[in-house]
C-alpha atoms as a PDB file:
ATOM      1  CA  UNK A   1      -8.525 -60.099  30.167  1.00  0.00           C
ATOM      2  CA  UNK A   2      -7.418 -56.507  30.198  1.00  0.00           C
ATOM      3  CA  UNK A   3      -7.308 -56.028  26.461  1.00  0.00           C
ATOM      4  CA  UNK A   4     -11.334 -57.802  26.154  1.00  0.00           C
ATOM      5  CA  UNK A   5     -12.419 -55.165  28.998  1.00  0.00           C
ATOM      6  CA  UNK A   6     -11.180 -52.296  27.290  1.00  0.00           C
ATOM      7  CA  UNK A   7     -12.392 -53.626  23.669  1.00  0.00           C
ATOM      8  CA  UNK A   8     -15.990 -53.968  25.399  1.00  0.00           C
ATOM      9  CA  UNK A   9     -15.543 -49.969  26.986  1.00  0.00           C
ATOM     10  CA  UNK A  10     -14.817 -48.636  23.318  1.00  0.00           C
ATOM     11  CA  UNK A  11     -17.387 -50.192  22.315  1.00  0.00           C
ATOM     12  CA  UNK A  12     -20.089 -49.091  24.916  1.00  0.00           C
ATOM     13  CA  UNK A  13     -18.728 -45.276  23.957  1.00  0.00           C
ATOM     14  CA  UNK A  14     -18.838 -46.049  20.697  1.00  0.00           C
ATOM     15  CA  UNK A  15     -22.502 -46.944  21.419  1.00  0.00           C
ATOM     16  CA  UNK A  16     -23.081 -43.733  23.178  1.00  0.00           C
ATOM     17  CA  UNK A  17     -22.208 -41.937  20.351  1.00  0.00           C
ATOM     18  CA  UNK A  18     -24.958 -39.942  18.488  1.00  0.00           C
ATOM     19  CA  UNK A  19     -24.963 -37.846  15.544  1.00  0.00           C
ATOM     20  CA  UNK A  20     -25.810 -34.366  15.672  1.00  0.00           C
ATOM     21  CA  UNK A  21     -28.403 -33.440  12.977  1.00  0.00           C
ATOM     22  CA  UNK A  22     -28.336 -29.379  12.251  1.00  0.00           C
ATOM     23  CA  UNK A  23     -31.299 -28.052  12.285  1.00  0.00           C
ATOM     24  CA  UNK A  24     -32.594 -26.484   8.411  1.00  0.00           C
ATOM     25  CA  UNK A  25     -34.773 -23.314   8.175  1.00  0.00           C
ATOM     26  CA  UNK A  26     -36.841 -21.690   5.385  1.00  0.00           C
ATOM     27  CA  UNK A  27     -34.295 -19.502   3.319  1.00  0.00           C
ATOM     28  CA  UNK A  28     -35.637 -16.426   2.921  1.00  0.00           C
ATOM     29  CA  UNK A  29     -36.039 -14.400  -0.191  1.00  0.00           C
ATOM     30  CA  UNK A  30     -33.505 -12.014  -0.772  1.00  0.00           C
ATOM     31  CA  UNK A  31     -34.156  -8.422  -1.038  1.00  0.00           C
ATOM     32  CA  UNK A  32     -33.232  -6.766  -4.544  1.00  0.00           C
ATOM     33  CA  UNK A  33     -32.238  -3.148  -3.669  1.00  0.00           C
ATOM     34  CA  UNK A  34     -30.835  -0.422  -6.146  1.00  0.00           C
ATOM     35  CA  UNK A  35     -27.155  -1.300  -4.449  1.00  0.00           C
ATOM     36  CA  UNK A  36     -27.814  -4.921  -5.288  1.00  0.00           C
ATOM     37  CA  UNK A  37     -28.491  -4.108  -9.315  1.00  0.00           C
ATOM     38  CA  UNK A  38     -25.411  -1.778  -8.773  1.00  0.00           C
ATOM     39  CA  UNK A  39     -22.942  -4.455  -7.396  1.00  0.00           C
ATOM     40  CA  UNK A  40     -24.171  -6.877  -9.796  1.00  0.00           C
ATOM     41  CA  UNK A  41     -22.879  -4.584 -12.854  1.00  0.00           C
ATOM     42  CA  UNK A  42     -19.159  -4.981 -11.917  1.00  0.00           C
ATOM     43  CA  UNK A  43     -17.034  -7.758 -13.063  1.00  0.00           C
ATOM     44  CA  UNK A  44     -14.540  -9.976 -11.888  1.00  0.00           C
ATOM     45  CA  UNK A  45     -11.461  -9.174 -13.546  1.00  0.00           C
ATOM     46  CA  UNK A  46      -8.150 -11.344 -12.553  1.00  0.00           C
ATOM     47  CA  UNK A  47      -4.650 -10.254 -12.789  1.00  0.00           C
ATOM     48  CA  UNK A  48      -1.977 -12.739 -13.338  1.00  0.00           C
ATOM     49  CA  UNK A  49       0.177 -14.468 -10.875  1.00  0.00           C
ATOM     50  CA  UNK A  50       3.370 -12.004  -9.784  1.00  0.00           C
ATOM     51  CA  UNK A  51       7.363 -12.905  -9.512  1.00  0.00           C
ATOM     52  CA  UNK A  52       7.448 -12.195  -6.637  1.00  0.00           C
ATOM     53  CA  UNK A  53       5.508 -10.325  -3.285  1.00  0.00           C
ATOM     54  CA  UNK A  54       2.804  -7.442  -4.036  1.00  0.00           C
ATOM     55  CA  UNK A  55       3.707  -4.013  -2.418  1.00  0.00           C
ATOM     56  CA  UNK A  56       1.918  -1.465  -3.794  1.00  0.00           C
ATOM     57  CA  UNK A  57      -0.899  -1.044  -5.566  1.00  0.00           C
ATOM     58  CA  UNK A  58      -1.555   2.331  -7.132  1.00  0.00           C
ATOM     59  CA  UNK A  59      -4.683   3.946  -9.621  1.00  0.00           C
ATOM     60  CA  UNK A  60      -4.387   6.345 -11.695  1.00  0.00           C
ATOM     61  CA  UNK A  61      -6.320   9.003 -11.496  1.00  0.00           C
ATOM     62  CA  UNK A  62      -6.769   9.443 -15.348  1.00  0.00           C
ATOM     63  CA  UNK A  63      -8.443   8.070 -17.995  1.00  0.00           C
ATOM     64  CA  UNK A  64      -8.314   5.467 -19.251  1.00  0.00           C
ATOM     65  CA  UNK A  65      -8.311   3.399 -15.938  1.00  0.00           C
ATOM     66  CA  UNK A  66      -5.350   1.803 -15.364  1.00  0.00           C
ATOM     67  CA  UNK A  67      -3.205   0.148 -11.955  1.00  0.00           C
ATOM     68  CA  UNK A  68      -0.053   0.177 -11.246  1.00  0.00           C
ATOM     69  CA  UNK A  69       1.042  -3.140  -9.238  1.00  0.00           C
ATOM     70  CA  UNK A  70       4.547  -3.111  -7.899  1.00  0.00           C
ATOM     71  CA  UNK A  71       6.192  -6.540  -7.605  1.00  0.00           C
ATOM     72  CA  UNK A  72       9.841  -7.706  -7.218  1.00  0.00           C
ATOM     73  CA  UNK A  73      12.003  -5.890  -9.155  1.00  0.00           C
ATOM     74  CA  UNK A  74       9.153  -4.222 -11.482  1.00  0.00           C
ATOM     75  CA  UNK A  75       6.034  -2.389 -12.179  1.00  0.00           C
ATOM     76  CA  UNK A  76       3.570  -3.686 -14.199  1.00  0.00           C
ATOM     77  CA  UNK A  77       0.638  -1.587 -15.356  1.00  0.00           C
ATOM     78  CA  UNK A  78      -2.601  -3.241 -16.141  1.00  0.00           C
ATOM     79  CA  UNK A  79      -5.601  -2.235 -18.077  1.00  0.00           C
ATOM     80  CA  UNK A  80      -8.246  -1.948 -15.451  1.00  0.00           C
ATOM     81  CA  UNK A  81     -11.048  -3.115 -17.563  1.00  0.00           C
ATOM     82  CA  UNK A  82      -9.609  -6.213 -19.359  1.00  0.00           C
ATOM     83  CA  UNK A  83      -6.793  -6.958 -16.759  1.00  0.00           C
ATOM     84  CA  UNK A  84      -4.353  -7.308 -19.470  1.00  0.00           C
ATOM     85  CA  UNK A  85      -0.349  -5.613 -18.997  1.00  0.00           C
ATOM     86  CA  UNK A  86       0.149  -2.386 -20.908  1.00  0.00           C
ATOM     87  CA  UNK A  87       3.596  -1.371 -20.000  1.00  0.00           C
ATOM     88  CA  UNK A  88       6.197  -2.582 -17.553  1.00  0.00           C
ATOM     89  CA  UNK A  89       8.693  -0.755 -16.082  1.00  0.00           C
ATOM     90  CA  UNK A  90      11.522  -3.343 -15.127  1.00  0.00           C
ATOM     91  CA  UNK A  91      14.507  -0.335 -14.581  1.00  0.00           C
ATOM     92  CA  UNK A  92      15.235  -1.717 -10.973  1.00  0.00           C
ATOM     93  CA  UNK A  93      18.348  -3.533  -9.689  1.00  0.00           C
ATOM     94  CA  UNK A  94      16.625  -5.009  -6.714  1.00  0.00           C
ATOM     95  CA  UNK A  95      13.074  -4.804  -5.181  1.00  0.00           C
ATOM     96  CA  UNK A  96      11.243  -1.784  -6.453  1.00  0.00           C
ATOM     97  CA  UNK A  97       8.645  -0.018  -3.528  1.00  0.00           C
ATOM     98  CA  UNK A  98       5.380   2.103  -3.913  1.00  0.00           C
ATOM     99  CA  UNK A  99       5.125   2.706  -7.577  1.00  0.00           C
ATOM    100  CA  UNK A 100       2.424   5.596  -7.652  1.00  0.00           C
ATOM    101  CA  UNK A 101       1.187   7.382 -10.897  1.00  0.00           C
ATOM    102  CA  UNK A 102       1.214  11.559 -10.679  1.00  0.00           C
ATOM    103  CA  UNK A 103      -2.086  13.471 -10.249  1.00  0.00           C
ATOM    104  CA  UNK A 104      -1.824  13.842 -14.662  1.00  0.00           C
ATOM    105  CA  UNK A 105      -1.106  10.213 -14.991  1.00  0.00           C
ATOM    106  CA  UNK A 106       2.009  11.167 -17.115  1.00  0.00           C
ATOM    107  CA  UNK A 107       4.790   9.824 -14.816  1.00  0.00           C
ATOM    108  CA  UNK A 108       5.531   7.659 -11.959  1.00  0.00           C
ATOM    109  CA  UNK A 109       7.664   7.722  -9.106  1.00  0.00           C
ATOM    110  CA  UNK A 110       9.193   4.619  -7.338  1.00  0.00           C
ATOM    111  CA  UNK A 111      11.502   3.929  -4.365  1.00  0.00           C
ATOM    112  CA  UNK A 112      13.827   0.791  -4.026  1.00  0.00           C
ATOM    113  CA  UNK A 113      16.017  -1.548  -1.621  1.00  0.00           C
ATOM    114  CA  UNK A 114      18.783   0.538  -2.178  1.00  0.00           C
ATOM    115  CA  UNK A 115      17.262   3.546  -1.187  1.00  0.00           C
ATOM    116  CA  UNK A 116      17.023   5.592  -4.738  1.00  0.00           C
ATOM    117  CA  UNK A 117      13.731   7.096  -5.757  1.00  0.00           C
ATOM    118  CA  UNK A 118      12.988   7.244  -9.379  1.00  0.00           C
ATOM    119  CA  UNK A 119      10.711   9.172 -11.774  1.00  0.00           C
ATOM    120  CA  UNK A 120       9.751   7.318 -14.939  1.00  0.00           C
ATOM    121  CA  UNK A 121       8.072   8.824 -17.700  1.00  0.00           C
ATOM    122  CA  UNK A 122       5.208   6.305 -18.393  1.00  0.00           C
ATOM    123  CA  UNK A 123       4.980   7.200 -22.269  1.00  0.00           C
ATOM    124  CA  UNK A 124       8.382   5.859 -23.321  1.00  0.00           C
ATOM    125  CA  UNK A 125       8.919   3.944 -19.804  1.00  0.00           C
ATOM    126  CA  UNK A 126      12.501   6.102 -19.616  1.00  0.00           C
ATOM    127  CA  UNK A 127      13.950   7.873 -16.282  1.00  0.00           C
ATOM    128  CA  UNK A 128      13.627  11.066 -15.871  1.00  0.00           C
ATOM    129  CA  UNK A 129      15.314  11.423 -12.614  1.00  0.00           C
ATOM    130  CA  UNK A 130      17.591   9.391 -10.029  1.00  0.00           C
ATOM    131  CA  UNK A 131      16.862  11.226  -5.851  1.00  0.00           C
ATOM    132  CA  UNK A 132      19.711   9.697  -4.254  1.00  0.00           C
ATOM    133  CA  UNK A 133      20.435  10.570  -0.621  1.00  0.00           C
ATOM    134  CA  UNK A 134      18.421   7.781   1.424  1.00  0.00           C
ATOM    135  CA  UNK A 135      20.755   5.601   3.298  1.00  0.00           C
ATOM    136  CA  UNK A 136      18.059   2.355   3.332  1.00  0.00           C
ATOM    137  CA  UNK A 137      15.227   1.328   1.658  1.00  0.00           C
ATOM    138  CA  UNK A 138      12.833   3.872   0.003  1.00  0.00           C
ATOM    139  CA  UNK A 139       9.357   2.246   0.883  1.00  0.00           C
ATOM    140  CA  UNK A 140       7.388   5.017   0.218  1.00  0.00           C
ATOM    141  CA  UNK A 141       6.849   7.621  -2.198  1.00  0.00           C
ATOM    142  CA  UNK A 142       4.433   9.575  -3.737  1.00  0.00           C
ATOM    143  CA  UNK A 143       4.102  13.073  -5.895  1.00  0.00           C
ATOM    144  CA  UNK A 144       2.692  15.789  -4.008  1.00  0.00           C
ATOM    145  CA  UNK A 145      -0.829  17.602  -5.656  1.00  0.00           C
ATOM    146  CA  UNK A 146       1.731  20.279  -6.938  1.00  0.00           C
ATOM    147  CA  UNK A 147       3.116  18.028  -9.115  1.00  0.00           C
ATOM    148  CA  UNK A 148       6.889  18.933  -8.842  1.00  0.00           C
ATOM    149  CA  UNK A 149       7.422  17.871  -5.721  1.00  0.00           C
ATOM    150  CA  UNK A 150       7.983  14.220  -4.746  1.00  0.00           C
ATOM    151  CA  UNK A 151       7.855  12.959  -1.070  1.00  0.00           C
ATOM    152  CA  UNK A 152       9.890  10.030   0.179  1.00  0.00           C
ATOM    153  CA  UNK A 153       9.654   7.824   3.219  1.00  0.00           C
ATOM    154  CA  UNK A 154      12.316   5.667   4.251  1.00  0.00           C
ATOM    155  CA  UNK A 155      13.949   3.069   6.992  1.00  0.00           C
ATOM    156  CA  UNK A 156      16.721   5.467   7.265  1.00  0.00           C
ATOM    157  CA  UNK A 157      14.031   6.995   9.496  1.00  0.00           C
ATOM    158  CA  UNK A 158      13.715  10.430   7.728  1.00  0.00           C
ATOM    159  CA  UNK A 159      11.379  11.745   5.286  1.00  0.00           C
ATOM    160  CA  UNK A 160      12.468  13.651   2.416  1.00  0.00           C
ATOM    161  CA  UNK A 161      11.032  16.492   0.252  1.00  0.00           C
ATOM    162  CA  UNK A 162      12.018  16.305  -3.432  1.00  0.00           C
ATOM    163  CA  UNK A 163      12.233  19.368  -6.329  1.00  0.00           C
ATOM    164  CA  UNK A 164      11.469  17.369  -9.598  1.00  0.00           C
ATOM    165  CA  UNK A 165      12.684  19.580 -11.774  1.00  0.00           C
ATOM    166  CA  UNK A 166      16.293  20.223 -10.059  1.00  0.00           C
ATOM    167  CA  UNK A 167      16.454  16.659  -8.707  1.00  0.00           C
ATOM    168  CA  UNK A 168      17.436  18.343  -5.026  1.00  0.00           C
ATOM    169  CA  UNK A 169      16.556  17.588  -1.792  1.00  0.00           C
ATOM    170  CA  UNK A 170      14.583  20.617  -0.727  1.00  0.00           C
ATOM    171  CA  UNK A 171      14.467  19.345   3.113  1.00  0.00           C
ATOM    172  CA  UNK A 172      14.518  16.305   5.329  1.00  0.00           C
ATOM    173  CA  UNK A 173      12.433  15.745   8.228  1.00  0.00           C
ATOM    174  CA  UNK A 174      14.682  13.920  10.316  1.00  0.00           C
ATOM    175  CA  UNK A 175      12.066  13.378  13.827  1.00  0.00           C
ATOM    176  CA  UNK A 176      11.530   9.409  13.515  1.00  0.00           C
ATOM    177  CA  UNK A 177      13.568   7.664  15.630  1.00  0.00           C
ATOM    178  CA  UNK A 178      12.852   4.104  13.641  1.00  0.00           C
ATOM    179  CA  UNK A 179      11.588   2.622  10.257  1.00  0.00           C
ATOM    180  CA  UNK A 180       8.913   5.040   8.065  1.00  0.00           C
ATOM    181  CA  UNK A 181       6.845   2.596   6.678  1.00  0.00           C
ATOM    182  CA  UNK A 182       3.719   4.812   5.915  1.00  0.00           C
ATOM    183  CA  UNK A 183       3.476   8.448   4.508  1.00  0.00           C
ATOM    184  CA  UNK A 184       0.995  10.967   2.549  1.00  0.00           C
ATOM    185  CA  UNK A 185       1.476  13.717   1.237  1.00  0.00           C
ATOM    186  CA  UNK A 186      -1.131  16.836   0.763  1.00  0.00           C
ATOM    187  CA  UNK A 187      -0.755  20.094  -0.518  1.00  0.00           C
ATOM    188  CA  UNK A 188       1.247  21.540   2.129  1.00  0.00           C
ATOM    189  CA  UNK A 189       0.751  18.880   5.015  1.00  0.00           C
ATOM    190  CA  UNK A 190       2.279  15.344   5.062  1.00  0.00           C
ATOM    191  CA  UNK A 191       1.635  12.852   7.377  1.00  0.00           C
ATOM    192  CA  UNK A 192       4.345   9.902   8.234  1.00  0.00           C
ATOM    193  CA  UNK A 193       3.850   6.745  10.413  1.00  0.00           C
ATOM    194  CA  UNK A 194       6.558   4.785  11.959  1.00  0.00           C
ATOM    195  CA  UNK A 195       8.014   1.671  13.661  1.00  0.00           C
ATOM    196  CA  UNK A 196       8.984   4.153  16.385  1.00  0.00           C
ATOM    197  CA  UNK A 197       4.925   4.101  17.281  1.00  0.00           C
ATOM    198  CA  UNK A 198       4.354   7.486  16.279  1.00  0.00           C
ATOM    199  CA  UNK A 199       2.464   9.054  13.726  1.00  0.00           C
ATOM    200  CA  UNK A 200       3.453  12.758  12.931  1.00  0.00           C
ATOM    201  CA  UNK A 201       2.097  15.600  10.869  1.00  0.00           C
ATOM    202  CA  UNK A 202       4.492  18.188   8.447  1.00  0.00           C
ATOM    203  CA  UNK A 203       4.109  21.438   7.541  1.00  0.00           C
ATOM    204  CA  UNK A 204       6.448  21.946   4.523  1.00  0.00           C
ATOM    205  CA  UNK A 205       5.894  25.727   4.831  1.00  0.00           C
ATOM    206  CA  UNK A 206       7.484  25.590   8.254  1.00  0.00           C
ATOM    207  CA  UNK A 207       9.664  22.316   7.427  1.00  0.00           C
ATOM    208  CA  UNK A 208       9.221  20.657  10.753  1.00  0.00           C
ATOM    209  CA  UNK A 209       6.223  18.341  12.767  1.00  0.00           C
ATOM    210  CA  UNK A 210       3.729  20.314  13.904  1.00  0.00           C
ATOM    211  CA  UNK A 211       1.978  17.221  15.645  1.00  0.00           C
ATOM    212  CA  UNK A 212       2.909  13.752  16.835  1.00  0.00           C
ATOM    213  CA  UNK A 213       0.667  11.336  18.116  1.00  0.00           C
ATOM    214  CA  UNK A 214       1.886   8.132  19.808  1.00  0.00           C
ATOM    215  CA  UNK A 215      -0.128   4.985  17.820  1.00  0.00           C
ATOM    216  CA  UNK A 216       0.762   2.450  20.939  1.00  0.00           C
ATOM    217  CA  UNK A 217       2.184  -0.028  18.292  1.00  0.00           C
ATOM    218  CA  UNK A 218       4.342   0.241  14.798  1.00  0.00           C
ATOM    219  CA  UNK A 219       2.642   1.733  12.218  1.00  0.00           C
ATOM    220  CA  UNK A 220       1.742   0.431   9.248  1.00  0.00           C
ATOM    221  CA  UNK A 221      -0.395   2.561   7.676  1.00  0.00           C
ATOM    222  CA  UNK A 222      -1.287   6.226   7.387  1.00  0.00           C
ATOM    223  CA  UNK A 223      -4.614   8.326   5.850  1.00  0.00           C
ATOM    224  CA  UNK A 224      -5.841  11.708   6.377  1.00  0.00           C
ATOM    225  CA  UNK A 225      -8.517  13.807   4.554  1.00  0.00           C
ATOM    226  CA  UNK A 226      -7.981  16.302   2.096  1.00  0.00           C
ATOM    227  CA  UNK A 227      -8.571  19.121   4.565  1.00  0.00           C
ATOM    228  CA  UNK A 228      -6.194  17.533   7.228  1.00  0.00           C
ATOM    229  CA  UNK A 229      -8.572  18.059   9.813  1.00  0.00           C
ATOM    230  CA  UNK A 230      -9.247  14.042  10.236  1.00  0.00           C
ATOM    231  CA  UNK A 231      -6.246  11.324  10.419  1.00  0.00           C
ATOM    232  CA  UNK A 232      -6.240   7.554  10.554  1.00  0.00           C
ATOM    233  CA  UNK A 233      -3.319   5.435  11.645  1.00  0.00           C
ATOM    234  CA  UNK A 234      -3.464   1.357  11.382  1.00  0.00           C
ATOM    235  CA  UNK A 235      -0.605  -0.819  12.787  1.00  0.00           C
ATOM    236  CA  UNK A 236       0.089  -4.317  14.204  1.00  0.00           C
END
């Protein structure tokens, strides 16, 4: 019958079948180099499960070593050598953005879903200033290496230069035409990427681009060296 003819053609497949057997070679002996003995003196050190998603992660520059990991509607600060939470700054009323230590490791500056930027002193965890004036959320932000100055990206599409000690906006550049998702910010040259594809360059002496450069794709992420002669963009 039908059903007997097709049990017999399984079978004759089945038949056909043969196992491949990888093939196994010597391993060879691995080479111990000075980088080897190097790597091998670091260890693992595992931070604990967060609330929420990760979106920032931020060193400080100081000692002792410490990281600043930005999840939910917090900022937790770890001890980089034993992993373990020193402080946590928890003064948000929604999602909290790009918590970044200053170049002294004394404060911290953090944007939010509601667009406010705030300073934190990291000593007694208390705010030292509220930067209102972005209309959507604060993604980015970062002290300058002056110290007083605070630079803030957001998806109102501008990017704003702050005076710490006054609390004032000193200027917005207002040139994106879509999201800022990425920013830096050097001694007198900042560098912004955004969903509108373009990645542009600041002079805050001149307040105003002095370069755009069309990425092809939103950007996602922006780097440049100290001397501003060399910049990176990354986006999807």
């Amino acid at each position: 019958s039908r059903r007997i003819r097709e049990a017999f053609a399984g079978a004759a497949l089945m038949g056909e079948y043969r196992k491949v057997q990888p093939r196994q070679y010597a391993q060879l002996p691995q080479r111990v180099t000075g980088e080897n003995r190097f790597c091998r003196t670091f260890k693992t050190v595992s931070l604990e499960q967060q609330l929420g998603a990760v979106t920032c992660v931020n060193f400080s520059p100081t000692e002792p070593g410490e990281v600043a990991v930005t999840s939910g509607a917090r900022v937790l600060i770890y001890d980089a050598s034993t992993g373990r939470v020193k402080k946590q700054v928890s003064k948000f009323k929604d999602v909290a953005y790009s918590g970044s230590f200053r170049s002294d490791g004394k404060l911290m500056v953090a944007g939010g879903e509601s667009g406010t930027v705030q300073v934190f002193e990291l000593a007694t965890k208390a705010i030292l200033r509220k930067l209102e004036g972005h209309s959507r959320p604060v993604h980015v932000c970062a002290f300058s290496p002056h110290k007083t100055q605070i630079m803030s990206a957001s998806d109102d599409t501008t990017v704003r230069w702050w005076d710490l000690p006054t609390g004032e906006a000193v200027t917005t550049f207002s040139e994106h035409e879509d999201y800022v998702r990425c920013a830096v910010a050097g001694s007198d040259l900042w560098l912004s990427g955004s969903y509108d594809h373009t990645v542009k360059l600041w002079d805050t002496r001149t307040k105003k681009s002095v370069l755009t450069l069309d990425h092809g794709s939103q950007v996602e992420a922006v780097q440049m060296f100290s001397s501003g002669g060399v910049l990176i963009s990354a986006g999807s």
